[in-house]
N, C-alpha and C. Protein backbone atom coordinates (compact mmCIF):
# COMPACT_ATOMS: atom_id res chain seq x y z
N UNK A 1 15.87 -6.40 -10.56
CA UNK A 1 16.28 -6.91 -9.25
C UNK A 1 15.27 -7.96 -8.80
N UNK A 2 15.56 -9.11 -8.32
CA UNK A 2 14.53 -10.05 -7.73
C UNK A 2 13.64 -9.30 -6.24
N UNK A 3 13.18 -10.38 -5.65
CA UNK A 3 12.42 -9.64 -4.80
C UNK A 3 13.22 -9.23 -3.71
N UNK A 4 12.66 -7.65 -3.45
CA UNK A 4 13.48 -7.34 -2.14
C UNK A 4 13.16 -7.94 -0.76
N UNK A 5 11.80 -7.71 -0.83
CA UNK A 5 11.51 -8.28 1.00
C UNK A 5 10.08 -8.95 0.73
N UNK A 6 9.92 -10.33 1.75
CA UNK A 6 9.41 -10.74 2.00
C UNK A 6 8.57 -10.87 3.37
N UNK A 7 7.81 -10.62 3.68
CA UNK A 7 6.93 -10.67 5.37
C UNK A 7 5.61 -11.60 5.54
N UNK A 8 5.70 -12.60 5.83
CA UNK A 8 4.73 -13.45 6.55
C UNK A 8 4.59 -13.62 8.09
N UNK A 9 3.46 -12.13 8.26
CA UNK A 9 2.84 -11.96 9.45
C UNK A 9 2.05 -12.93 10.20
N UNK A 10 1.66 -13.99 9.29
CA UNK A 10 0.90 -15.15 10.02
C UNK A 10 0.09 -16.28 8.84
N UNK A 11 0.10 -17.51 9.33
CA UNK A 11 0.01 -18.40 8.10
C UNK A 11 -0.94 -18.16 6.79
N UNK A 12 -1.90 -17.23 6.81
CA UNK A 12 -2.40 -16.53 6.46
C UNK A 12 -2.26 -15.11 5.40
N UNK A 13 -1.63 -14.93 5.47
CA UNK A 13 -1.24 -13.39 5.20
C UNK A 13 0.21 -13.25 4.83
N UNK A 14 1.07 -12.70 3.47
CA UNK A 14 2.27 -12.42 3.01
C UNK A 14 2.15 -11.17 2.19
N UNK A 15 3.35 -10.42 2.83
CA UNK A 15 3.86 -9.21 1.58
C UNK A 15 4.83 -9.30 0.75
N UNK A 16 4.79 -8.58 0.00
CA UNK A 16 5.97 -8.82 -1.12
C UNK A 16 6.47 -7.56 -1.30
N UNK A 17 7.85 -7.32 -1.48
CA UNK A 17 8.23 -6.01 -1.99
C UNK A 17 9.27 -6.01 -3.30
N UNK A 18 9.09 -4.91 -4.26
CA UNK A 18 9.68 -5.07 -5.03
C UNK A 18 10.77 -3.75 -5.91
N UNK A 19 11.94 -4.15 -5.49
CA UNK A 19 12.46 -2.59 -5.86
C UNK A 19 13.03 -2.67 -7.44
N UNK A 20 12.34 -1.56 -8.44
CA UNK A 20 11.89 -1.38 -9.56
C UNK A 20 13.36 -1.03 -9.95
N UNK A 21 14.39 -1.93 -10.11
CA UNK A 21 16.12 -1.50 -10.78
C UNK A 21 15.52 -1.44 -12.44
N UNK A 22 14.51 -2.39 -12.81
CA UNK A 22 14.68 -2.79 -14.30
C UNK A 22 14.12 -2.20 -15.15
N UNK A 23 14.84 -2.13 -16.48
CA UNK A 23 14.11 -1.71 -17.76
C UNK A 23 12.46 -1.84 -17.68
N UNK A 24 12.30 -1.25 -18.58
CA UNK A 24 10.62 -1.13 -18.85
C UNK A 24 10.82 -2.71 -19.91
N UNK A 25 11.74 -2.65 -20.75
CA UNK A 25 12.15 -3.72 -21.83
C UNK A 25 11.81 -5.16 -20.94
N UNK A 26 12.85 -5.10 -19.86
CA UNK A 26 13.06 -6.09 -19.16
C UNK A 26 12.10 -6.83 -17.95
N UNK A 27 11.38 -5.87 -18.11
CA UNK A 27 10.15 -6.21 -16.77
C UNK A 27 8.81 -6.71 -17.89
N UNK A 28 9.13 -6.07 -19.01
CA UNK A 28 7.79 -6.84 -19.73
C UNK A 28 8.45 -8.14 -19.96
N UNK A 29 9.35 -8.42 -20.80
CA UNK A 29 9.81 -10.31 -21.69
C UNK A 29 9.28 -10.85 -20.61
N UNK A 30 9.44 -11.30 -19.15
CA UNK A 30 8.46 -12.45 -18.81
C UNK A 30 7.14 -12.40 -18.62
N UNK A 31 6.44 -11.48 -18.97
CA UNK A 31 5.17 -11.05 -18.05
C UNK A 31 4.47 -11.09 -19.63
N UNK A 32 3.04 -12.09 -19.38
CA UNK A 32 1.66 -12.16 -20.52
C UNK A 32 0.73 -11.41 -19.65
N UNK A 33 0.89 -9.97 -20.55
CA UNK A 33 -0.74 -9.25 -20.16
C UNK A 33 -1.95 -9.41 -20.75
N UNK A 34 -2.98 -9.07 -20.11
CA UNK A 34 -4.60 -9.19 -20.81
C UNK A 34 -4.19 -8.03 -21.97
N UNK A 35 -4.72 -8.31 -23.21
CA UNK A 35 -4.66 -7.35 -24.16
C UNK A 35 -5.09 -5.85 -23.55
N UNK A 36 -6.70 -5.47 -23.11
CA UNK A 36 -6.38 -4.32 -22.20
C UNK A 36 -5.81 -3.99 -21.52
N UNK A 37 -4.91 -4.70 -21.05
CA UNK A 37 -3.98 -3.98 -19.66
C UNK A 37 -2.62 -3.84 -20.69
N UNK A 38 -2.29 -4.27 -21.63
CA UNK A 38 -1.25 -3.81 -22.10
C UNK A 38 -1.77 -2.53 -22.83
N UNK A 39 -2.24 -2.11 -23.60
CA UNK A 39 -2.86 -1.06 -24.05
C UNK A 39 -2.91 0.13 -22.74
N UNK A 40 -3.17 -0.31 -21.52
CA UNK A 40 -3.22 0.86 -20.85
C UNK A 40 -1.88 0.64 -20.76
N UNK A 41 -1.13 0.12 -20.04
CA UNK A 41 0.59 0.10 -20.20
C UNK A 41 0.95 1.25 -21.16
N UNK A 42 0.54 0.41 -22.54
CA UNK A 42 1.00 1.77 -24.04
C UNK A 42 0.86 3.03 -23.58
N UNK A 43 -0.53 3.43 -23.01
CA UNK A 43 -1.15 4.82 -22.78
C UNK A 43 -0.42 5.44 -21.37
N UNK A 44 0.36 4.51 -20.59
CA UNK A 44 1.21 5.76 -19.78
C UNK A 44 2.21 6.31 -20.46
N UNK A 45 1.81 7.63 -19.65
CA UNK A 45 3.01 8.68 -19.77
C UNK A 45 4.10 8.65 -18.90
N UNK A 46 3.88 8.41 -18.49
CA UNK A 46 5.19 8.10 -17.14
C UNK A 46 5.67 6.83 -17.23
N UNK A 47 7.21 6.85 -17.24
CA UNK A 47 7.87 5.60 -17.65
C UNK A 47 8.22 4.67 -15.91
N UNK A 48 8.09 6.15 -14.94
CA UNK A 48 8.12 5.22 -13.21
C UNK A 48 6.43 4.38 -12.97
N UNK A 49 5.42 4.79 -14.25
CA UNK A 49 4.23 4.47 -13.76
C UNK A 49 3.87 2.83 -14.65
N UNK A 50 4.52 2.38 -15.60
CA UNK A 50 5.22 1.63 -16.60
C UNK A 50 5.60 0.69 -15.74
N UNK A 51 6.78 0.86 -15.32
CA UNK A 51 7.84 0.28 -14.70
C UNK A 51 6.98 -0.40 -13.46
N UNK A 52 6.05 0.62 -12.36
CA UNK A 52 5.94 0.07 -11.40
C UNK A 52 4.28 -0.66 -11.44
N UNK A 53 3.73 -0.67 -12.85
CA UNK A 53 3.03 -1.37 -12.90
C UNK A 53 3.05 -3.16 -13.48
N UNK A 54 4.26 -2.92 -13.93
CA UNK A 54 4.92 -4.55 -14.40
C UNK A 54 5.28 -4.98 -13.48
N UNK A 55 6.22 -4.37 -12.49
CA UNK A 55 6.74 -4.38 -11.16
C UNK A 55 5.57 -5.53 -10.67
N UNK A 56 4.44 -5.18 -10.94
CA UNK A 56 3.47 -5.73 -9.41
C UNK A 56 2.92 -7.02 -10.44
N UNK A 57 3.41 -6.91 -11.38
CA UNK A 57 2.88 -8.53 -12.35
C UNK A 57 4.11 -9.47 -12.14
N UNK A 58 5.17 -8.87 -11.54
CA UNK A 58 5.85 -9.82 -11.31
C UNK A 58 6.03 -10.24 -9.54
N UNK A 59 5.53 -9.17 -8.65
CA UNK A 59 5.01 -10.00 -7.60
C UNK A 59 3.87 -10.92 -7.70
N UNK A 60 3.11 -10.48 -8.72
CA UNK A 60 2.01 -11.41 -8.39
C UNK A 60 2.57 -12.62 -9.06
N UNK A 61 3.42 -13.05 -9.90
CA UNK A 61 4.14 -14.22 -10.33
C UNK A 61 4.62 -14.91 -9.18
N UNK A 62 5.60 -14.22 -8.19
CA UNK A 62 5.82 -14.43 -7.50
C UNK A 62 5.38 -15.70 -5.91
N UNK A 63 3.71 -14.56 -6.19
CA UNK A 63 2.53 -15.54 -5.23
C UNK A 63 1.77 -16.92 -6.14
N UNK A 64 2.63 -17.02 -7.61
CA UNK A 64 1.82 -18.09 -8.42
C UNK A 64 1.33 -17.93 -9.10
N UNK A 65 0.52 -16.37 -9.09
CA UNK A 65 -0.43 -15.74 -10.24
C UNK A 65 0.11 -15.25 -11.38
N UNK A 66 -0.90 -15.19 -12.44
CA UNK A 66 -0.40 -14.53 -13.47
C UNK A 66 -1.84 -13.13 -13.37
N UNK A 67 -1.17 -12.38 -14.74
CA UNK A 67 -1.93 -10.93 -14.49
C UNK A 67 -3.48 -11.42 -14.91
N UNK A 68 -4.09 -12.35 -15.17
CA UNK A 68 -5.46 -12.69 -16.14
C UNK A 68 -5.95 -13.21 -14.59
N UNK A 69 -5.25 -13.83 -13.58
CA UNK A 69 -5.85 -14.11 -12.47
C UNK A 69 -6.35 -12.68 -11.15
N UNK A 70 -5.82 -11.35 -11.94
CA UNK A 70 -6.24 -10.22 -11.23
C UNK A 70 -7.19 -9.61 -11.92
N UNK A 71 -8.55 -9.27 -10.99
CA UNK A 71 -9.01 -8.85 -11.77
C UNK A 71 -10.04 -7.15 -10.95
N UNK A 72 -10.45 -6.26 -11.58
CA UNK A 72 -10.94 -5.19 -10.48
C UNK A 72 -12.51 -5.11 -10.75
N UNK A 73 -12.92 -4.32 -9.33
CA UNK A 73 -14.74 -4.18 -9.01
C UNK A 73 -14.90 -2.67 -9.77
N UNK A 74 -16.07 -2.46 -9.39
CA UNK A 74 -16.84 -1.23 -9.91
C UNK A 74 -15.76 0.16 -9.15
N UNK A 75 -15.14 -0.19 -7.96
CA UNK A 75 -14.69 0.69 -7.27
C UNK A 75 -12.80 0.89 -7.69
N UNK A 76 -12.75 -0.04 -8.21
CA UNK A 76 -11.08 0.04 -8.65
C UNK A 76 -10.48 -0.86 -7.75
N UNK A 77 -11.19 -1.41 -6.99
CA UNK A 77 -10.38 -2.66 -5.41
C UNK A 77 -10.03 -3.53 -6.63
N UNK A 78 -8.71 -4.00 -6.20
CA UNK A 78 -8.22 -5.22 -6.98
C UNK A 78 -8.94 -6.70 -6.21
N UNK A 79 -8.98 -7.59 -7.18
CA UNK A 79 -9.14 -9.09 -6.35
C UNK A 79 -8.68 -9.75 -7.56
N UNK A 80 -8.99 -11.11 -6.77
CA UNK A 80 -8.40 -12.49 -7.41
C UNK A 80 -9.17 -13.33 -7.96
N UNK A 81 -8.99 -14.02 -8.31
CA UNK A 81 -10.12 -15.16 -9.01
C UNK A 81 -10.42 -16.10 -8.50
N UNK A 82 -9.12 -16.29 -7.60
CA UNK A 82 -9.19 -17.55 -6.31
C UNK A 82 -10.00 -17.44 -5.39
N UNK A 83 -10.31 -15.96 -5.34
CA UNK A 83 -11.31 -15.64 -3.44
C UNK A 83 -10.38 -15.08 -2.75
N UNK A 84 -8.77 -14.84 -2.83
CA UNK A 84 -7.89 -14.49 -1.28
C UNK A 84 -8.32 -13.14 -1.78
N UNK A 85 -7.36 -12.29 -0.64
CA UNK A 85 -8.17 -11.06 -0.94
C UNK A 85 -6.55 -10.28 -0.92
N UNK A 86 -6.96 -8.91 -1.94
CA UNK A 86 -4.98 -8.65 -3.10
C UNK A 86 -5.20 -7.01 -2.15
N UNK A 87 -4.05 -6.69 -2.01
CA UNK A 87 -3.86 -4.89 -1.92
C UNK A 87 -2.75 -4.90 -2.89
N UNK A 88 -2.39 -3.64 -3.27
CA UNK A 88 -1.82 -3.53 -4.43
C UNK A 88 -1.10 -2.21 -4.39
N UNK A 89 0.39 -1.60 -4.05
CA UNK A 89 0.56 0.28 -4.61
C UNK A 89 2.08 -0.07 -4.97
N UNK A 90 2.58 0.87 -5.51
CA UNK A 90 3.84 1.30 -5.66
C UNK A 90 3.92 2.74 -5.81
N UNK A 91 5.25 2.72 -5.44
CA UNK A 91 5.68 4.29 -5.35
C UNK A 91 7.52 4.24 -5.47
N UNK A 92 7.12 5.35 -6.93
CA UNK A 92 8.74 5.74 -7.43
C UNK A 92 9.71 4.10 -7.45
N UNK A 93 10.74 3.73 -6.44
CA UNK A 93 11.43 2.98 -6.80
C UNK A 93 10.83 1.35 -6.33
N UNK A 94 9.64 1.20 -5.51
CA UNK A 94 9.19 0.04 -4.49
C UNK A 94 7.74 -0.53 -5.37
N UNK A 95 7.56 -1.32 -5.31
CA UNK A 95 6.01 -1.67 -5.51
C UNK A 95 6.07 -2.99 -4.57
N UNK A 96 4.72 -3.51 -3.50
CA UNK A 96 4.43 -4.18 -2.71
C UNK A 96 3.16 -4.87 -3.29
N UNK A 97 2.90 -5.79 -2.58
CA UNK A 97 1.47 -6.71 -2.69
C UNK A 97 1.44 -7.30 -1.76
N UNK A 98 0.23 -7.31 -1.18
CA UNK A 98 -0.12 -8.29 -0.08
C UNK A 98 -1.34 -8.74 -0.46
N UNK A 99 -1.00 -10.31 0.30
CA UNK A 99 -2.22 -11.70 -0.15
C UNK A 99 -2.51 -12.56 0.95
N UNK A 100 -3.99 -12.36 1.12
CA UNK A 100 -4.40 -12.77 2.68
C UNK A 100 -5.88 -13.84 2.36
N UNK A 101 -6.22 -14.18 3.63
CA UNK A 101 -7.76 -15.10 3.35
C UNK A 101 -8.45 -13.87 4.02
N UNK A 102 -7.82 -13.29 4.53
CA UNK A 102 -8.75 -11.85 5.20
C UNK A 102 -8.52 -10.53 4.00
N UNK A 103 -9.25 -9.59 5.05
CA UNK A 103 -9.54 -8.65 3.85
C UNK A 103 -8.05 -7.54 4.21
N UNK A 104 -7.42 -6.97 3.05
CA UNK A 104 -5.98 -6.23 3.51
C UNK A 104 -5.74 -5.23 2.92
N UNK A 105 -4.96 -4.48 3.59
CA UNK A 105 -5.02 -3.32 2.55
C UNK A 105 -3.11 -2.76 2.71
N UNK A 106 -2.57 -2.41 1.92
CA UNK A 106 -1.21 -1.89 1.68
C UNK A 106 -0.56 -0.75 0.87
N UNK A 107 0.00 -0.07 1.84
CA UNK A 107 0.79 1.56 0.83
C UNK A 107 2.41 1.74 1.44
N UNK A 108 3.10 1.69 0.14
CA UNK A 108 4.29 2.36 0.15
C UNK A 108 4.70 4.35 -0.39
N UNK A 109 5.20 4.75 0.15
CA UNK A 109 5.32 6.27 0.15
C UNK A 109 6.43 6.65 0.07
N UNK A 110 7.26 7.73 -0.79
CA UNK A 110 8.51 7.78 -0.11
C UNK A 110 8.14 8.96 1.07
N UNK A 111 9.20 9.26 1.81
CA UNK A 111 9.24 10.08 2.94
C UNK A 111 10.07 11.57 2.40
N UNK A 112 9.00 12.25 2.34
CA UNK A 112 9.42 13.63 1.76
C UNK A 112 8.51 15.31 3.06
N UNK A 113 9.49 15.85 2.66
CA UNK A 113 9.02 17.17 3.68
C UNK A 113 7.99 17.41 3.25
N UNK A 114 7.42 17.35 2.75
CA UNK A 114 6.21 18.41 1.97
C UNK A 114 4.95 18.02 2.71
N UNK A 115 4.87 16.46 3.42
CA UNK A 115 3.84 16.00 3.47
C UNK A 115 3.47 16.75 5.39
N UNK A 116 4.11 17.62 5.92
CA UNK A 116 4.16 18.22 7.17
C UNK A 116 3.04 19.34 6.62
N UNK A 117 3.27 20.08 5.14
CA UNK A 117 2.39 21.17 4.89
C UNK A 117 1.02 20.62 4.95
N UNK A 118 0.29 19.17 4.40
CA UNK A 118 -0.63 18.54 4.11
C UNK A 118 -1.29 17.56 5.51
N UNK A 119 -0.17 18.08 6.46
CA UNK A 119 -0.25 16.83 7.95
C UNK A 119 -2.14 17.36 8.34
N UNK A 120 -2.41 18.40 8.41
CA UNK A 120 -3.41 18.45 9.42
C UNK A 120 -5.07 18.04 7.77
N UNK A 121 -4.47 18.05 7.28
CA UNK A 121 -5.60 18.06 6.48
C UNK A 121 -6.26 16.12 6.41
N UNK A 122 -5.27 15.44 6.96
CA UNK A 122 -5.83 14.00 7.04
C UNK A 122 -5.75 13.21 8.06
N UNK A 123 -5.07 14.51 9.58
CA UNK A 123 -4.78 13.39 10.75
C UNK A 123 -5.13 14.62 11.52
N UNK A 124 -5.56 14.45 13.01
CA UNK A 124 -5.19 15.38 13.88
C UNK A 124 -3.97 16.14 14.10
N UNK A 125 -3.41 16.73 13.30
CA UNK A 125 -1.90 17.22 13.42
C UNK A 125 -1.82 17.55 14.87
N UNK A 126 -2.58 18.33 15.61
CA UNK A 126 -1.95 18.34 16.93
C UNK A 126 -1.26 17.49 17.88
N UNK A 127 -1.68 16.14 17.39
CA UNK A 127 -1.27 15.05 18.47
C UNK A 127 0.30 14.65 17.71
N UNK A 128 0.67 15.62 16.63
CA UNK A 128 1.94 15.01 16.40
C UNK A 128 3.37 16.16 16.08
N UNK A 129 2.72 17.42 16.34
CA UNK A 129 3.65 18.50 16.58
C UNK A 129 4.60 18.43 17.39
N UNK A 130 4.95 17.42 18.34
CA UNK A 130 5.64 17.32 19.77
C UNK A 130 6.89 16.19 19.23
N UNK A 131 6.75 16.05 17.87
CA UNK A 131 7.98 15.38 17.43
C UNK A 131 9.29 16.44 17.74
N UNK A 132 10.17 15.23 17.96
CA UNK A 132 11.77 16.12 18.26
C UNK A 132 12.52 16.98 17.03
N UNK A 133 12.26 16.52 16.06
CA UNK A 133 12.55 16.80 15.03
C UNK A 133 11.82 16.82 13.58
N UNK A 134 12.20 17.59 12.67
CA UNK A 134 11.50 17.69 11.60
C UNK A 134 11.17 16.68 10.91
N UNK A 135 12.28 15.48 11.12
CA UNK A 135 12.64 14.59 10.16
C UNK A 135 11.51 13.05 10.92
N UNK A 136 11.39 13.20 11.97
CA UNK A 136 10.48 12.38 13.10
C UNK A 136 9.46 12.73 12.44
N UNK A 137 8.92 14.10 12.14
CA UNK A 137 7.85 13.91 11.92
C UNK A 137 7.40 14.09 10.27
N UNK A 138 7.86 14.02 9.60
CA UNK A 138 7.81 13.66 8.61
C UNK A 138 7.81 11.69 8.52
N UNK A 139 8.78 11.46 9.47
CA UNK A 139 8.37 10.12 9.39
C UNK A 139 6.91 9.18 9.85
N UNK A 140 6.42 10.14 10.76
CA UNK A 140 5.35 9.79 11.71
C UNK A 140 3.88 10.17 10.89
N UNK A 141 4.37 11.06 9.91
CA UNK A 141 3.15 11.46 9.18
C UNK A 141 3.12 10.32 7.72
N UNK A 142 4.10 10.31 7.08
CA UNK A 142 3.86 8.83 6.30
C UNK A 142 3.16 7.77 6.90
N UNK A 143 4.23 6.80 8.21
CA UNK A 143 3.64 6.32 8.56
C UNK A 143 2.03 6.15 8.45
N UNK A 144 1.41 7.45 9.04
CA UNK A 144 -0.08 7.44 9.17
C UNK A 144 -1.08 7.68 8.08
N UNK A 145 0.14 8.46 7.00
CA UNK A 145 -0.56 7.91 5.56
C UNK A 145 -0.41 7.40 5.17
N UNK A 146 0.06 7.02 5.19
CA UNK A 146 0.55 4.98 4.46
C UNK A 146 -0.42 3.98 5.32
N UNK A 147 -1.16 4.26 6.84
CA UNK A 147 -1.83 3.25 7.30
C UNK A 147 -3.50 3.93 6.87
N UNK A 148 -3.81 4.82 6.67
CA UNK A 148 -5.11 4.96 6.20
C UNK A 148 -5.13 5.38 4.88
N UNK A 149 -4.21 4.95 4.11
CA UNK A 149 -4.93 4.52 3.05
C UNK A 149 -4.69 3.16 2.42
N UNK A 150 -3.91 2.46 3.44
CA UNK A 150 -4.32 0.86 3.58
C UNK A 150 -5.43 0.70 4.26
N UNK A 151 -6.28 1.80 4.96
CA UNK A 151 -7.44 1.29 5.19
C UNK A 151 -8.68 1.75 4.10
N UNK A 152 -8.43 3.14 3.95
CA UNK A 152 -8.95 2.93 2.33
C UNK A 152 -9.15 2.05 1.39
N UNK A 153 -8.03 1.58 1.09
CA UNK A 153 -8.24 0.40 -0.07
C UNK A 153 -8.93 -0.68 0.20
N UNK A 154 -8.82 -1.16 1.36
CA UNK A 154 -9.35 -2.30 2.29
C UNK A 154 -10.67 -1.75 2.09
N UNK A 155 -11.17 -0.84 2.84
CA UNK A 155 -12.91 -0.54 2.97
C UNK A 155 -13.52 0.24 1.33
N UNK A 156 -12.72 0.24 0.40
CA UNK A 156 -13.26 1.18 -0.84
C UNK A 156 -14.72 1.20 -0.94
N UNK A 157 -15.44 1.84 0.00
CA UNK A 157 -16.06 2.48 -0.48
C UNK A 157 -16.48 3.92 -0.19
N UNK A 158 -17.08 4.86 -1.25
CA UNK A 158 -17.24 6.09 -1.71
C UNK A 158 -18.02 7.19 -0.39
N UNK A 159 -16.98 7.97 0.08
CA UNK A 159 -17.28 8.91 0.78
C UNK A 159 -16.54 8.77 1.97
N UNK A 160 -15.77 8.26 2.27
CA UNK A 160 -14.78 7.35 2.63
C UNK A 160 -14.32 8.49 3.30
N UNK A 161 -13.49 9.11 4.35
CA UNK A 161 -12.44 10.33 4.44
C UNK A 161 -11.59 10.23 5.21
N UNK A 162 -10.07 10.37 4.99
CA UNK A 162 -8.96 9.65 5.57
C UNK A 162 -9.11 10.48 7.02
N UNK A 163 -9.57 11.84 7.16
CA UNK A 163 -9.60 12.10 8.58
C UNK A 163 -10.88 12.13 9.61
N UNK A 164 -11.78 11.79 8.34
CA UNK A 164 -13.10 12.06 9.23
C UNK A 164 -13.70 10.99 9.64
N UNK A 165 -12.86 9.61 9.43
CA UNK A 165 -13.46 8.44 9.22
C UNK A 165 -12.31 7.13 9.25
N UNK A 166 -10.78 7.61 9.46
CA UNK A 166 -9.91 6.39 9.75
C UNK A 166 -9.15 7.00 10.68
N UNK A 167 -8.89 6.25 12.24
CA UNK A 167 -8.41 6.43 12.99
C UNK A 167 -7.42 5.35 13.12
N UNK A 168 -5.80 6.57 13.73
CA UNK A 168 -4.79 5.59 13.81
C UNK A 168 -4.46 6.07 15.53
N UNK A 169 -4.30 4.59 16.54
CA UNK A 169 -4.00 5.05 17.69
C UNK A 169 -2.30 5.75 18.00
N UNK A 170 -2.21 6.78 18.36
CA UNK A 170 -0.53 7.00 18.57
C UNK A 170 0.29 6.01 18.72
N UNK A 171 1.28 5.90 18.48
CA UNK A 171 2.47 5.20 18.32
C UNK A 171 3.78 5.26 18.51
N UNK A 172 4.54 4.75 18.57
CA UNK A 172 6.01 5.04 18.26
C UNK A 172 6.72 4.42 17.33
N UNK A 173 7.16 5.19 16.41
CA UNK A 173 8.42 5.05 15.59
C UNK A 173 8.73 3.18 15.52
N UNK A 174 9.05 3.40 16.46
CA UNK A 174 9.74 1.86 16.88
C UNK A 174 8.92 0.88 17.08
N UNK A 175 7.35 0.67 17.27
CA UNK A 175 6.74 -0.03 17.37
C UNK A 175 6.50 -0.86 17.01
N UNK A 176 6.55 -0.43 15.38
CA UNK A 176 6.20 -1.25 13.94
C UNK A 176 4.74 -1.71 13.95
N UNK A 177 4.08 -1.18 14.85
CA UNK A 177 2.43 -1.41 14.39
C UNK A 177 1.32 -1.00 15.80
N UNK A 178 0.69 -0.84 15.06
CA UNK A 178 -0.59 -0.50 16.07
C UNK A 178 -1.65 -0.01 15.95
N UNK A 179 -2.91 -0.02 16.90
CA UNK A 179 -4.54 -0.16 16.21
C UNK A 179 -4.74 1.11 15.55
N UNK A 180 -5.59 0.32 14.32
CA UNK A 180 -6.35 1.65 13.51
C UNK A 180 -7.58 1.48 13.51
N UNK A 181 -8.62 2.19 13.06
CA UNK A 181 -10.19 1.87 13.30
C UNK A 181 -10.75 2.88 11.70
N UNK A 182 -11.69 2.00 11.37
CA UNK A 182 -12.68 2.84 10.42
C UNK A 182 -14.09 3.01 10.94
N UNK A 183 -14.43 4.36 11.13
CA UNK A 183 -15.91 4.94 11.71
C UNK A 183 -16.54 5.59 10.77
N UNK A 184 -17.53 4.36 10.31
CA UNK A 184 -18.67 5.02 9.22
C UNK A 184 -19.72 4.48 8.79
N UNK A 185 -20.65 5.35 9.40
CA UNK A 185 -22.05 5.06 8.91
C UNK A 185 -22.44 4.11 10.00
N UNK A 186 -21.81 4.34 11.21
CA UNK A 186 -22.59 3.08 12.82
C UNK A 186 -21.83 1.78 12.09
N UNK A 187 -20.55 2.09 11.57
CA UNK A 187 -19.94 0.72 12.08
C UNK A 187 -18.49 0.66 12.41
N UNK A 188 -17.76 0.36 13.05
CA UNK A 188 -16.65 0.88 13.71
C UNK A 188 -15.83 -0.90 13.32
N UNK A 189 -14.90 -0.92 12.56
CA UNK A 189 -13.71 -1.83 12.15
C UNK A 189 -12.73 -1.58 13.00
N UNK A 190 -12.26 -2.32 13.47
CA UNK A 190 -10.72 -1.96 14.18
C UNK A 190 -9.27 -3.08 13.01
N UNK A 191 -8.51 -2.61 13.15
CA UNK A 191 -7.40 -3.65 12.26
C UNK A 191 -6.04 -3.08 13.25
N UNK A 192 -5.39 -3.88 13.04
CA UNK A 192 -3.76 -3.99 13.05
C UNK A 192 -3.52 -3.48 12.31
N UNK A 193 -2.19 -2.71 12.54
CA UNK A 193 -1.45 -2.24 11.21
C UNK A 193 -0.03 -1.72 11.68
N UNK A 194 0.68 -2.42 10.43
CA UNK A 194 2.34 -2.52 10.55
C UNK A 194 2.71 -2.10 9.91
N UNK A 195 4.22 -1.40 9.68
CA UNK A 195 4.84 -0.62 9.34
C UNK A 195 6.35 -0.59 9.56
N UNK A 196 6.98 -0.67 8.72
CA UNK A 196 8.30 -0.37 8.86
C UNK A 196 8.81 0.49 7.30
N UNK A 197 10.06 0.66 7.57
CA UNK A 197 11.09 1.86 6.89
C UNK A 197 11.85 1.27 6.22
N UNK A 198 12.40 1.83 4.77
CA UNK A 198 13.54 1.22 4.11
C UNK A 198 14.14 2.37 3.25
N UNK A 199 14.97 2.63 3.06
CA UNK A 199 15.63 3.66 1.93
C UNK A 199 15.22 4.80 1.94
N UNK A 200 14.52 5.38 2.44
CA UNK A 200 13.57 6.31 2.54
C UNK A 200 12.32 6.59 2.42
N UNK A 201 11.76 5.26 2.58
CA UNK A 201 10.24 4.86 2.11
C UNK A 201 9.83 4.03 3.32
N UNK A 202 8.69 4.38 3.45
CA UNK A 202 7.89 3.98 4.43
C UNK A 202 6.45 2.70 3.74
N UNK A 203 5.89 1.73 4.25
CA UNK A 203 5.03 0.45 4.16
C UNK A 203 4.67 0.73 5.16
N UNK A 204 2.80 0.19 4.87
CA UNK A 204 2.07 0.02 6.15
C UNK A 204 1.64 -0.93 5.49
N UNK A 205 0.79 -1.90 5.99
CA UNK A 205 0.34 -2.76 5.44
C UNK A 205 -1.51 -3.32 6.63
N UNK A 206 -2.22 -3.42 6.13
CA UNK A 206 -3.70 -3.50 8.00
C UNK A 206 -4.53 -4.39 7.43
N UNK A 207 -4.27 -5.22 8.62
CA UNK A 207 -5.59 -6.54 8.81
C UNK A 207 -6.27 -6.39 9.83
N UNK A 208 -7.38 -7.14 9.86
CA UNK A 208 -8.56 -7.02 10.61
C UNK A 208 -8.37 -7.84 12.43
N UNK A 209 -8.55 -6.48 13.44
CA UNK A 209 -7.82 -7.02 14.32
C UNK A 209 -9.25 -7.66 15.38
């Protein structure tokens, strides 16, 4: 499938989304990998982990790049060779990328019940029990994992803790974005961060506000 969605939040800054219809066959013929990165390719076991890692060589085609122009730090943060600065995830049928002159960070999730059992272990769950429904809050809890660990990726570094250390201000559903903060070690980041819904999958995507 070509690209699904496109978002340019400001002259600066674009996402890409990409929903994974194609062969594993068919997502490699256009795409030249670095000899190691095809070798790790070989070494998955998972044919959705395959799929949605070609997936993101062909967004990055997309922004102009090829895969030899991505390259990663000591910490696993992706970057570029150019200087912009890359976030990078996919999940099951979606893979996204976002490409900024600022620093960015981006997660797609699908939206599944399970993540209500796991709610208090990375957010204040209390401030979000008062959803109307089960299904609200299952949405409200992606959401907020999908925005801190776009702030994760953004700040990678080690010791990092999605509840003890990334704050997302309440929100609504409908908002499509609003402040998050990273508190660590006496220094307090604040970013933007947006979000919207598709198929059953939730995107956040956070820049520096």
């Amino acid at each position: 499938m070509p690209l699904y969605k496109s978002i340019k939040p400001n002259p600066h800054t674009e996402v890409k989304v990409w929903k994974i219809t194609e062969s594993f066959e068919d997502l490699l013929k256009p795409i030249t990998l670095l000899p190691d990165r095809m070798k790790r390719v070989d070494g998955m076991k998972s044919e959705i982990h395959r799929r949605g890692f070609l997936s993101v060589r062909h967004l990055l085609a997309e922004f102009g790049y090829e895969d030899k122009d991505l390259y990663y730090d000591q910490y696993g943060k992706p970057h570029l060779t150019d200087g912009k600065h890359i976030s990078i995830t996919h999940s099951f049928e979606f893979s996204a990328v976002v490409v900024s002159d600022e620093v960015v960070g981006i997660d797609i999730e699908m939206q599944r019940s399970k993540i209500i059992k796991i709610g208090s272990k990375f957010c204040d769950f209390d401030n979000y029990h008062i959803c109307k429904s089960e299904t609200e809050m299952v949405r409200k809890l992606t959401v907020i994992w999908c925005i801190k660990e776009s702030l994760y990726k953004s700040y990678a570094t080690p010791g990092l803790s999605f509840k003890e250390h990334c704050q997302v201000i309440p929100f609504m559903l409908d908002d499509g974005q609003t402040l998050s903060w990273i508190l660590y070690e006496d220094k307090a980041c604040r970013y933007t961060s947006h979000y919207f819904e598709f198929e059953g999958y939730t995107c956040a995507y956070i820049m520096p506000s």
